[in-house]
N, C-alpha and C. Protein backbone atom coordinates (compact mmCIF):
# COMPACT_ATOMS: atom_id res chain seq x y z
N UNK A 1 -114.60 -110.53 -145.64
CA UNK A 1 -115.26 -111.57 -144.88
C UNK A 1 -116.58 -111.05 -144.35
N UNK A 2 -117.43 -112.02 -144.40
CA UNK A 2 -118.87 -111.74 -143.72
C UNK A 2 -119.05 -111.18 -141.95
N UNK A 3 -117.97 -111.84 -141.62
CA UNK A 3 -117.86 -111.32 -140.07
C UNK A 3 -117.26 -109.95 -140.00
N UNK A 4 -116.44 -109.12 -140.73
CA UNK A 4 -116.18 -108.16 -140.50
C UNK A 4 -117.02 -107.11 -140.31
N UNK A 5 -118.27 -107.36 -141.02
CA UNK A 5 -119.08 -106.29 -141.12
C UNK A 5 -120.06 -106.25 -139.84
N UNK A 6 -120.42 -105.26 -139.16
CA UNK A 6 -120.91 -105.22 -138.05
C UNK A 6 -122.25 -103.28 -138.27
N UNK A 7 -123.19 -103.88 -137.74
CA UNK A 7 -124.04 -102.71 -137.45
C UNK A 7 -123.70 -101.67 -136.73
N UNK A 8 -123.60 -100.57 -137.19
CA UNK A 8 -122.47 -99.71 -135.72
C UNK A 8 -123.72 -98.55 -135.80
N UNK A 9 -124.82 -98.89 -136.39
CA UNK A 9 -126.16 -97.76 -136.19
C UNK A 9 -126.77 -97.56 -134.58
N UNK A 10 -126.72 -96.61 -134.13
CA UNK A 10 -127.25 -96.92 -132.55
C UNK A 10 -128.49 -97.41 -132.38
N UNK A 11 -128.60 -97.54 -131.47
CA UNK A 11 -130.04 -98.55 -131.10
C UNK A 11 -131.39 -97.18 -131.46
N UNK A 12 -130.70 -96.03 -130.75
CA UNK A 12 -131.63 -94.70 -130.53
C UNK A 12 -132.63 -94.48 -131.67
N UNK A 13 -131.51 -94.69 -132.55
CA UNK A 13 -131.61 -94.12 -133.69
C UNK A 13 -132.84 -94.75 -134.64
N UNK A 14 -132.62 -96.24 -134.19
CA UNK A 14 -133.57 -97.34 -134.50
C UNK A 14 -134.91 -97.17 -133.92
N UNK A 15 -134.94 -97.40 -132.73
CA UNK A 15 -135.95 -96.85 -132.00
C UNK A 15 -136.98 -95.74 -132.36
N UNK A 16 -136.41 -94.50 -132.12
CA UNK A 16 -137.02 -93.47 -132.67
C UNK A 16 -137.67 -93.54 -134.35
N UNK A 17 -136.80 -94.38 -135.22
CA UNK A 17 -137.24 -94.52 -136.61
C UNK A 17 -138.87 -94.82 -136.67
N UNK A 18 -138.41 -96.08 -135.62
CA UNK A 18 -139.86 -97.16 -135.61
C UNK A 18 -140.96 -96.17 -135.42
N UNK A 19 -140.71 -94.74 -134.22
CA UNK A 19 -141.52 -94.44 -133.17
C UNK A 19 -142.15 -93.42 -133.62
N UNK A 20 -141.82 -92.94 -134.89
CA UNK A 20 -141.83 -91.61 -135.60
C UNK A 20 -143.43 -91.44 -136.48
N UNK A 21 -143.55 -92.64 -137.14
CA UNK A 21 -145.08 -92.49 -137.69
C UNK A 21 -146.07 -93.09 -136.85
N UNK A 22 -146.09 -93.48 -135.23
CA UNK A 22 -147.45 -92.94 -134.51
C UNK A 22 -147.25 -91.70 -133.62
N UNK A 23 -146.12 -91.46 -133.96
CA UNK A 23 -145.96 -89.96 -133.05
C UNK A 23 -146.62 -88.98 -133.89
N UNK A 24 -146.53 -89.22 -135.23
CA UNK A 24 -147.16 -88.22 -136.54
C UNK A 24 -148.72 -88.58 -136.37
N UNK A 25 -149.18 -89.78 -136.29
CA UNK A 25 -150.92 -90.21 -136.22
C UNK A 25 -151.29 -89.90 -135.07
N UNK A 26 -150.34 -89.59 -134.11
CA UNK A 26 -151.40 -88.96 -133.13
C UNK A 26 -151.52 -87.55 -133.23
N UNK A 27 -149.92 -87.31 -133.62
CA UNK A 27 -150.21 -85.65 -133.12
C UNK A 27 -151.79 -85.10 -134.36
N UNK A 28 -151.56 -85.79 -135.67
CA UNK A 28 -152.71 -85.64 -136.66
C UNK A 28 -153.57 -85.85 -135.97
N UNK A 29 -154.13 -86.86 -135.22
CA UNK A 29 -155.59 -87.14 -134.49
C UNK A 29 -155.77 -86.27 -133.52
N UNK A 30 -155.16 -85.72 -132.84
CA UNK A 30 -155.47 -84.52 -132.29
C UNK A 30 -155.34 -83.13 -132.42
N UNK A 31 -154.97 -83.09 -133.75
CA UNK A 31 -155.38 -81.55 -134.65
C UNK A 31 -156.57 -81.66 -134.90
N UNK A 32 -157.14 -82.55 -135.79
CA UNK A 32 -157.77 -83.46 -136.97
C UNK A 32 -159.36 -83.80 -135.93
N UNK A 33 -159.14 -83.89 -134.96
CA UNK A 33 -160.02 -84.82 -134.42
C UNK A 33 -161.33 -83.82 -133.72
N UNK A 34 -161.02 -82.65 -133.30
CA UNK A 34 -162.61 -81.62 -133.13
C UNK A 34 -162.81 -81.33 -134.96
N UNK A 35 -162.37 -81.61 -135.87
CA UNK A 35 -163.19 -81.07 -137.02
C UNK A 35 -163.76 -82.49 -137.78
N UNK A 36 -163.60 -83.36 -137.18
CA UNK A 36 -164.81 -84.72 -137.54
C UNK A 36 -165.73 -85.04 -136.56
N UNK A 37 -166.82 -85.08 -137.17
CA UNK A 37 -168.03 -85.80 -136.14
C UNK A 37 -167.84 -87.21 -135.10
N UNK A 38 -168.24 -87.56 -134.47
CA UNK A 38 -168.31 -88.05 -133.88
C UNK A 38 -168.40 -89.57 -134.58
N UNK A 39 -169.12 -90.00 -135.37
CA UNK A 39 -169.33 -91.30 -136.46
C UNK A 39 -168.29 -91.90 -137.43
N UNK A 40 -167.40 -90.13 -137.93
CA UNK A 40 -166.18 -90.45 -138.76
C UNK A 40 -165.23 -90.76 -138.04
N UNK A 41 -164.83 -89.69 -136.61
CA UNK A 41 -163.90 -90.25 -135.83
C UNK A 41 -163.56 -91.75 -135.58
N UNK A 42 -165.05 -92.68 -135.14
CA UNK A 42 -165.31 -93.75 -134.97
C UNK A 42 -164.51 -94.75 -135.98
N UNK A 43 -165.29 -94.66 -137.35
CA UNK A 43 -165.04 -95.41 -138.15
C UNK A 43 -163.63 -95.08 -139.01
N UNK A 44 -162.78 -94.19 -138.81
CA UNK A 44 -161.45 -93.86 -138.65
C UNK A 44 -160.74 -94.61 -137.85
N UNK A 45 -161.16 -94.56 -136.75
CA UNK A 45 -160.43 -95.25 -135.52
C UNK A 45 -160.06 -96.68 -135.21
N UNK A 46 -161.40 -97.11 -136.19
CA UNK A 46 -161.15 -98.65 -136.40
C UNK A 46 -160.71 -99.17 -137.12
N UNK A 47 -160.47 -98.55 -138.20
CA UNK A 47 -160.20 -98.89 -139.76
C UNK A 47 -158.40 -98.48 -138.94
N UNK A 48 -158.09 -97.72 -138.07
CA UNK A 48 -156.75 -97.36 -138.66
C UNK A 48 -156.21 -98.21 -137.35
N UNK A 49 -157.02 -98.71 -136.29
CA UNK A 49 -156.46 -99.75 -135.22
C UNK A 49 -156.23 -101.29 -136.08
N UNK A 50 -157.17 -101.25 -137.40
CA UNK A 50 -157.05 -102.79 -137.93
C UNK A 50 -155.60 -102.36 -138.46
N UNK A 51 -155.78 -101.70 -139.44
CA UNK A 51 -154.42 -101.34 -140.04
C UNK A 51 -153.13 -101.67 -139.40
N UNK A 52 -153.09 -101.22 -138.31
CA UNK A 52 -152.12 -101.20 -137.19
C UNK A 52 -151.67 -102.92 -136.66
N UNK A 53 -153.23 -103.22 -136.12
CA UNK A 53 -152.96 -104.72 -136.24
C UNK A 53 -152.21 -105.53 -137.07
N UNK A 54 -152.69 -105.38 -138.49
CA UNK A 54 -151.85 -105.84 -139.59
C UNK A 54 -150.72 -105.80 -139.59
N UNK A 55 -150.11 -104.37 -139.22
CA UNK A 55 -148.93 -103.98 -139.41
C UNK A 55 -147.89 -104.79 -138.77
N UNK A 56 -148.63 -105.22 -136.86
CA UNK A 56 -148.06 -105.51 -136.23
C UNK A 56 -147.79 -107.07 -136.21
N UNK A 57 -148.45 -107.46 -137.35
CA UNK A 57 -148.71 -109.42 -137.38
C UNK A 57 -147.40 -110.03 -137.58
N UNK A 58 -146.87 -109.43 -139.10
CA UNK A 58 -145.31 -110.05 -139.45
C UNK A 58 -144.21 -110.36 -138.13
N UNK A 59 -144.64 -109.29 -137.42
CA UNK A 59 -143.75 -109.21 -136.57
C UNK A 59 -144.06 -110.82 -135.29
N UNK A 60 -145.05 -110.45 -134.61
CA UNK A 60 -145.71 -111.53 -133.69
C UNK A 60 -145.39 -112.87 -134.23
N UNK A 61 -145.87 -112.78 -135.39
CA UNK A 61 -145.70 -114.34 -136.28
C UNK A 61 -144.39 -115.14 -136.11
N UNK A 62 -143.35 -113.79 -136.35
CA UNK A 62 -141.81 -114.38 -136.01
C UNK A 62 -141.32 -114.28 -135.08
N UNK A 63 -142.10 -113.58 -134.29
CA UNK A 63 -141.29 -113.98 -132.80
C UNK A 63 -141.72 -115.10 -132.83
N UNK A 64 -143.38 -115.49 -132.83
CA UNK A 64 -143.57 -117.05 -132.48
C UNK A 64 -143.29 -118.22 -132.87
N UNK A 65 -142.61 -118.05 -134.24
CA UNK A 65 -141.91 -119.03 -135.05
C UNK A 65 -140.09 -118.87 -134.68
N UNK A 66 -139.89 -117.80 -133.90
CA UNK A 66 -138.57 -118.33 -133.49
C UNK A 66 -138.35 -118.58 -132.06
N UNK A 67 -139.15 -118.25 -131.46
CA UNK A 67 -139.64 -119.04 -130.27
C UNK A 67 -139.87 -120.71 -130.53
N UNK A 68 -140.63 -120.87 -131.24
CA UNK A 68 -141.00 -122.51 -131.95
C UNK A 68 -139.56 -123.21 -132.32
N UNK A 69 -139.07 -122.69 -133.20
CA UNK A 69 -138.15 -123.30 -134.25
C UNK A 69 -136.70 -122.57 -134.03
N UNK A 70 -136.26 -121.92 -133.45
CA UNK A 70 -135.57 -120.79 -133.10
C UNK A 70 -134.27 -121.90 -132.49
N UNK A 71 -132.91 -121.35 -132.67
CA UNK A 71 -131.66 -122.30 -132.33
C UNK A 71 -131.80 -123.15 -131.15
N UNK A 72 -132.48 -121.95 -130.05
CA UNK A 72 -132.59 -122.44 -128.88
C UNK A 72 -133.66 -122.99 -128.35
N UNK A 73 -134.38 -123.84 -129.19
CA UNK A 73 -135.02 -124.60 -129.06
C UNK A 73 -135.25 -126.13 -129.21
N UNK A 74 -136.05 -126.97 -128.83
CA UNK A 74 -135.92 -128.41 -128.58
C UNK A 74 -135.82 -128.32 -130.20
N UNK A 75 -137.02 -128.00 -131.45
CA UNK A 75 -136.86 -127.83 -132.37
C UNK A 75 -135.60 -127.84 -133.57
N UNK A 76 -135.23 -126.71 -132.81
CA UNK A 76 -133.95 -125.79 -133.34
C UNK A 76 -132.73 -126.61 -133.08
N UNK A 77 -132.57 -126.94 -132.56
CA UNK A 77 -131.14 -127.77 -132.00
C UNK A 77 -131.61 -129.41 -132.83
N UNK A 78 -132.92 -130.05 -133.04
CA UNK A 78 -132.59 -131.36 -133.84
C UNK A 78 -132.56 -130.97 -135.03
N UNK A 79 -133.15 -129.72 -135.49
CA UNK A 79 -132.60 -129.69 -136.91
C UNK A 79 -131.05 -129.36 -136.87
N UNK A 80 -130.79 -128.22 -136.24
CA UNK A 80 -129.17 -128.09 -136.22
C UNK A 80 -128.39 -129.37 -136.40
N UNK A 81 -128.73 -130.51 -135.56
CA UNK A 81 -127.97 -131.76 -134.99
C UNK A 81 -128.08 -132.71 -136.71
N UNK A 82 -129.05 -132.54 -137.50
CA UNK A 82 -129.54 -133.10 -138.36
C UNK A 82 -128.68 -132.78 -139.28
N UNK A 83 -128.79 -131.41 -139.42
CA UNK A 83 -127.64 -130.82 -140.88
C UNK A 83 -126.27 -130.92 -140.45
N UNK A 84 -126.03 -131.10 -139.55
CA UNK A 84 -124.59 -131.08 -138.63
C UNK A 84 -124.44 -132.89 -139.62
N UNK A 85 -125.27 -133.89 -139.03
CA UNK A 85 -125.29 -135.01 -139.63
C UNK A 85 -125.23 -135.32 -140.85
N UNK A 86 -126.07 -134.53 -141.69
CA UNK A 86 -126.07 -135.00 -143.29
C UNK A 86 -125.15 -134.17 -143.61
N UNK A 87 -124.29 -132.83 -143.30
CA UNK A 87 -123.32 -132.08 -143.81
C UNK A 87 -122.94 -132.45 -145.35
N UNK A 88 -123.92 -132.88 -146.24
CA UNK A 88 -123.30 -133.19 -147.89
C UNK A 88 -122.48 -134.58 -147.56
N UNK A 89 -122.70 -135.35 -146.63
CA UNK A 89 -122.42 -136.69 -146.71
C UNK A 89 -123.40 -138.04 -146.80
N UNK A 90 -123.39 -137.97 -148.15
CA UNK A 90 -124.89 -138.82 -148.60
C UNK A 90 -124.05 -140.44 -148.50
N UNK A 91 -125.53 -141.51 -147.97
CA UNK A 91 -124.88 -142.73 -147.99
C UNK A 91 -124.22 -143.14 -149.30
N UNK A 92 -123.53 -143.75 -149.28
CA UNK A 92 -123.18 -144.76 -150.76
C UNK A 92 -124.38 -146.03 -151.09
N UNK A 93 -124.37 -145.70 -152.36
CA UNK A 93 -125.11 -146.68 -153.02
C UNK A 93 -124.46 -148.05 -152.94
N UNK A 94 -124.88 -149.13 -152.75
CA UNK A 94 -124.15 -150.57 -152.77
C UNK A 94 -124.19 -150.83 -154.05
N UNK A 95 -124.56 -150.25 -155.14
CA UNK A 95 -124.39 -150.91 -156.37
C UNK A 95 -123.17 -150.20 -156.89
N UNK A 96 -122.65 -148.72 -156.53
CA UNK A 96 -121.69 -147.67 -156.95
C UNK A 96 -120.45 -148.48 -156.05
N UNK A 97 -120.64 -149.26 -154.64
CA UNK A 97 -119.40 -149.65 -154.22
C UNK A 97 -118.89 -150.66 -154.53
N UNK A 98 -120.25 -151.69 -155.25
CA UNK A 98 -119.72 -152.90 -156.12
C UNK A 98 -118.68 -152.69 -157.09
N UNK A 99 -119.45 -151.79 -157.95
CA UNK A 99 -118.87 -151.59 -159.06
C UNK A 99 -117.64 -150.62 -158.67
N UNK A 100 -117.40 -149.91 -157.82
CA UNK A 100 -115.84 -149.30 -157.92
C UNK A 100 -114.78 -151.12 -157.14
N UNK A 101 -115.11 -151.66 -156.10
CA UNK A 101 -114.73 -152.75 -156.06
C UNK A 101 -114.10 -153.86 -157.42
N UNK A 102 -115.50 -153.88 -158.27
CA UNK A 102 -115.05 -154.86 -159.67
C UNK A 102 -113.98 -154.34 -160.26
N UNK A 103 -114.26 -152.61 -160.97
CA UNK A 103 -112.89 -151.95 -161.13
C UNK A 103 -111.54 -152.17 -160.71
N UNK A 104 -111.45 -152.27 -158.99
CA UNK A 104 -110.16 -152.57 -158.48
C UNK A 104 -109.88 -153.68 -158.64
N UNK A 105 -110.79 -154.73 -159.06
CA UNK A 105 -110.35 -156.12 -158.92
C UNK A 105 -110.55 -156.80 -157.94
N UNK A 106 -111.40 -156.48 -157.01
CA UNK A 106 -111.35 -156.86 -155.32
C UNK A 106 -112.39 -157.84 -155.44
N UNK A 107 -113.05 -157.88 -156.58
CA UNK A 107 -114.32 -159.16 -156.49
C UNK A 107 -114.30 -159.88 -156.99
């Protein structure tokens, strides 16, 4: 079953994963950083803050889209209420109930 399975990875462990390659870009930028000039440092710095930005978009995007659209939202709850409604129960056609009617004889 799908419910049996459960994450039993610690949070720490997670954490630290995330935390591990700017702990590496800094400690590099401050080895790294008296043997570049002053101009490369610069244009390093920006190029690798955009980077970063980027990195960090996917993320922002979905918080704000599950903030938006998210269960617990005004959103989130009429679609829920919606599929709850159509659950694979499509109207009947009046021409499909005629005709099972003529079949029985009822018309």
């Amino acid at each position: 079953m799908a419910d049996d399975y459960s994450d039993t990875t610690p949070e720490w462990i997670e954490t630290s994963a995330l935390a591990a390659p700017a702990l590496i870009g800094a400690a590099a930028g401050l080895l790294l950083g008296d043997l570049m000039n002053r101009g490369a440092r610069r244009g390093i710095g920006i190029g690798l803050g955009a980077v970063g930005v980027a990195a960090v978009m996917p993320f922002l995007v979905g918080g704000v889209a599950g903030l938006v659209t998210g269960p617990r939202s005004k959103f989130g709850v009429r679609r829920k209420i919606q599929r709850i409604r159509d659950a694979g129960i499509g109207t009947p056609r009046s021409d499909d109930v005629d005709q099972e009617l003529r079949e029985q004889g009822l018309v």
